[in-house]
N, C-alpha and C. Protein backbone atom coordinates (compact mmCIF):
# COMPACT_ATOMS: atom_id res chain seq x y z
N UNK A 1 0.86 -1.18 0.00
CA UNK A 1 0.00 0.00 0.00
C UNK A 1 0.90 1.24 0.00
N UNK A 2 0.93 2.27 -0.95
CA UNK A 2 1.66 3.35 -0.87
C UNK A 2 0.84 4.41 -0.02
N UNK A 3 1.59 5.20 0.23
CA UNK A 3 1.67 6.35 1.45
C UNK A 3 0.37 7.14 0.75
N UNK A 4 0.14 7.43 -0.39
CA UNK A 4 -0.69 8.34 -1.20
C UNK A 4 -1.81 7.58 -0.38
N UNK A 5 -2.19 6.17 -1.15
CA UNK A 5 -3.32 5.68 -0.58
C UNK A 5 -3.91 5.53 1.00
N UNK A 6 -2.72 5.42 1.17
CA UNK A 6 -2.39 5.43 3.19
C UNK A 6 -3.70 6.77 3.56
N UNK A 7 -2.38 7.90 3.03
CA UNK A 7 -3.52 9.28 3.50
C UNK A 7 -4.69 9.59 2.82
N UNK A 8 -4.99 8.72 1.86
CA UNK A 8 -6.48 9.25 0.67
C UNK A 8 -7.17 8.48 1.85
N UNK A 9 -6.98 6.88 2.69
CA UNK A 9 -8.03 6.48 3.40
C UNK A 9 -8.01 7.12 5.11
N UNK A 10 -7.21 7.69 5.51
CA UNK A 10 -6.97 8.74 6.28
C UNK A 10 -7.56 10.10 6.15
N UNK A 11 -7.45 10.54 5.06
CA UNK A 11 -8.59 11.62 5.13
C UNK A 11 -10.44 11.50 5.00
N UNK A 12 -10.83 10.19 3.84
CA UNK A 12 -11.27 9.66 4.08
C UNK A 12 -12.05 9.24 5.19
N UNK A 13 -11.39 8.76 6.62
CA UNK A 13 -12.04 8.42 7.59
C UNK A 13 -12.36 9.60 8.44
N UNK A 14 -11.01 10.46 8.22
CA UNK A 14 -11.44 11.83 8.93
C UNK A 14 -12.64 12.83 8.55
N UNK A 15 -12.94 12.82 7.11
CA UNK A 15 -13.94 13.67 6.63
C UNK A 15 -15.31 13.21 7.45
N UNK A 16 -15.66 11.87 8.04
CA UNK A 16 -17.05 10.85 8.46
C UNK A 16 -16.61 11.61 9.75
N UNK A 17 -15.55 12.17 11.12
CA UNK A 17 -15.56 12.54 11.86
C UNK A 17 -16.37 13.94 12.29
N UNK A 18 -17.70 13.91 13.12
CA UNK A 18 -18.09 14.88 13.06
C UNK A 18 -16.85 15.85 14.19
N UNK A 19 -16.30 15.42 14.57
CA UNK A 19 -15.63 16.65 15.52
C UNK A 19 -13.94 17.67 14.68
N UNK A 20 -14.32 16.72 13.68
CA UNK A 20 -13.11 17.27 12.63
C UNK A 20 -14.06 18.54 11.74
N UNK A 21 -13.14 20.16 11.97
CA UNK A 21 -14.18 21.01 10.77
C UNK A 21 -12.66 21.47 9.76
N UNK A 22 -13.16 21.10 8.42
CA UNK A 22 -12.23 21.30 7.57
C UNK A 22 -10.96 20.87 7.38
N UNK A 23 -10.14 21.38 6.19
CA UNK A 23 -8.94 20.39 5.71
C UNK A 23 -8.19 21.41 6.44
N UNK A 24 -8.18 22.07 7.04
CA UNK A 24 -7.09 23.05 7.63
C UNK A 24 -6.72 22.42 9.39
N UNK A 25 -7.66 21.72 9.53
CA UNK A 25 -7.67 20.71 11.24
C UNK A 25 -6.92 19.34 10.48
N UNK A 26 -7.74 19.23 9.55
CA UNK A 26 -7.80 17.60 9.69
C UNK A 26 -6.24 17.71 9.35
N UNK A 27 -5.76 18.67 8.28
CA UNK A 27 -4.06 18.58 7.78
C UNK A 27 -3.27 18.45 8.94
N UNK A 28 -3.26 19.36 10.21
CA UNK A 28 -3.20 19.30 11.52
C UNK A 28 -2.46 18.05 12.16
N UNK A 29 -3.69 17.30 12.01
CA UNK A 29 -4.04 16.21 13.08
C UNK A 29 -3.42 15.27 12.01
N UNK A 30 -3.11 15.00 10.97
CA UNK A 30 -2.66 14.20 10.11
C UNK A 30 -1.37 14.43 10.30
N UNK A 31 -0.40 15.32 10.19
CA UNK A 31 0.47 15.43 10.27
C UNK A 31 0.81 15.24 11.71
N UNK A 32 0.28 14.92 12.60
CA UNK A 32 0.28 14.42 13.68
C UNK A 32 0.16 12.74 14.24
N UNK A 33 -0.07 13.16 13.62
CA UNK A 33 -0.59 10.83 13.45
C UNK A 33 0.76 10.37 12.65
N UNK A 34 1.32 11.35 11.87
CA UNK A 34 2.59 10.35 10.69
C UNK A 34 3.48 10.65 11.62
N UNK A 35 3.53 11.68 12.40
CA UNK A 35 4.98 12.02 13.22
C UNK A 35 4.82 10.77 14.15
N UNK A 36 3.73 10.62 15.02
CA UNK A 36 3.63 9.85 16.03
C UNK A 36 4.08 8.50 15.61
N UNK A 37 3.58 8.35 14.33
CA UNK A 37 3.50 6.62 14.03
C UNK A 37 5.21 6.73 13.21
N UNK A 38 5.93 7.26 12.61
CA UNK A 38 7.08 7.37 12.28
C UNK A 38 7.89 7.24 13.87
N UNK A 39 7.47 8.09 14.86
CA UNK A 39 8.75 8.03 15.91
C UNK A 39 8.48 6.83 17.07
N UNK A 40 6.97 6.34 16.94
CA UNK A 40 6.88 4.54 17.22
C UNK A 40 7.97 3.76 16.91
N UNK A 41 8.01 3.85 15.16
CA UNK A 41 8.51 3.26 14.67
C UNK A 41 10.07 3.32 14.97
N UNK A 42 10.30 4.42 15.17
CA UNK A 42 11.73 4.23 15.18
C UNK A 42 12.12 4.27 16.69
N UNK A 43 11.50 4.25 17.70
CA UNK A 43 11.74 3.69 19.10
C UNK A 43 11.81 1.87 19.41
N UNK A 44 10.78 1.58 18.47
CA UNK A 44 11.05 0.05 18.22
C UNK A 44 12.00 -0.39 17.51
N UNK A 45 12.82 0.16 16.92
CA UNK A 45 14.01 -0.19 15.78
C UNK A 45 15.06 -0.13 17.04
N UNK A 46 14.92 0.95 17.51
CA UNK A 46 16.23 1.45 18.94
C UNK A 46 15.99 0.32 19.66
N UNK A 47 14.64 0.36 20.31
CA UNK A 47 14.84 -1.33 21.19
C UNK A 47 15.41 -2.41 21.13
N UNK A 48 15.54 -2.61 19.33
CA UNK A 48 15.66 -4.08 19.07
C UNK A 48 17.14 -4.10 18.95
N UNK A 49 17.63 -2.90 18.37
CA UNK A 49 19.08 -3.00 18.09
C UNK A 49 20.18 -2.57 19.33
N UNK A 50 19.76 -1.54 20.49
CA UNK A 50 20.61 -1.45 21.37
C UNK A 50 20.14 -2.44 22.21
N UNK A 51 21.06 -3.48 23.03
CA UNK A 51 21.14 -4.08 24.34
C UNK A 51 20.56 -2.90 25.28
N UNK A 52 21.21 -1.63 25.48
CA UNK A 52 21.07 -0.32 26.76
C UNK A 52 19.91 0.03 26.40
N UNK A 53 19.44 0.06 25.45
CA UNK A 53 18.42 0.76 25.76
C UNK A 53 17.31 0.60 26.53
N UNK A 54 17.10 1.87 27.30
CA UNK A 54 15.84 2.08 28.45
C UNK A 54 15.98 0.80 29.04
């Protein structure tokens, strides 16, 4: 699944949110969700590869 499609069903689900008003929030909160789920991602990469870590 490419990233395009990723966010077409991401906006998508956000547009059905009544507490979301407009593409100027939802861009927001999207760009909020890729940071979060990008620096998941790379806290689990750190886990697996340092012994020290945390």
């Amino acid at each position: 699944m490419s990233i395009s499609s990723v966010i077409k069903s991401i906006q998508d689900i956000m547009r059905k949110d009544a507490g979301v008003d407009g593409d100027a929030q939802r861009l927001g909160q999207m760009s909020w969700l890729l940071f979060l789920k990008v620096f998941d991602a790379q806290e689990e990469e750190l886990e697996f590869e340092l012994d020290d870590y945390r």
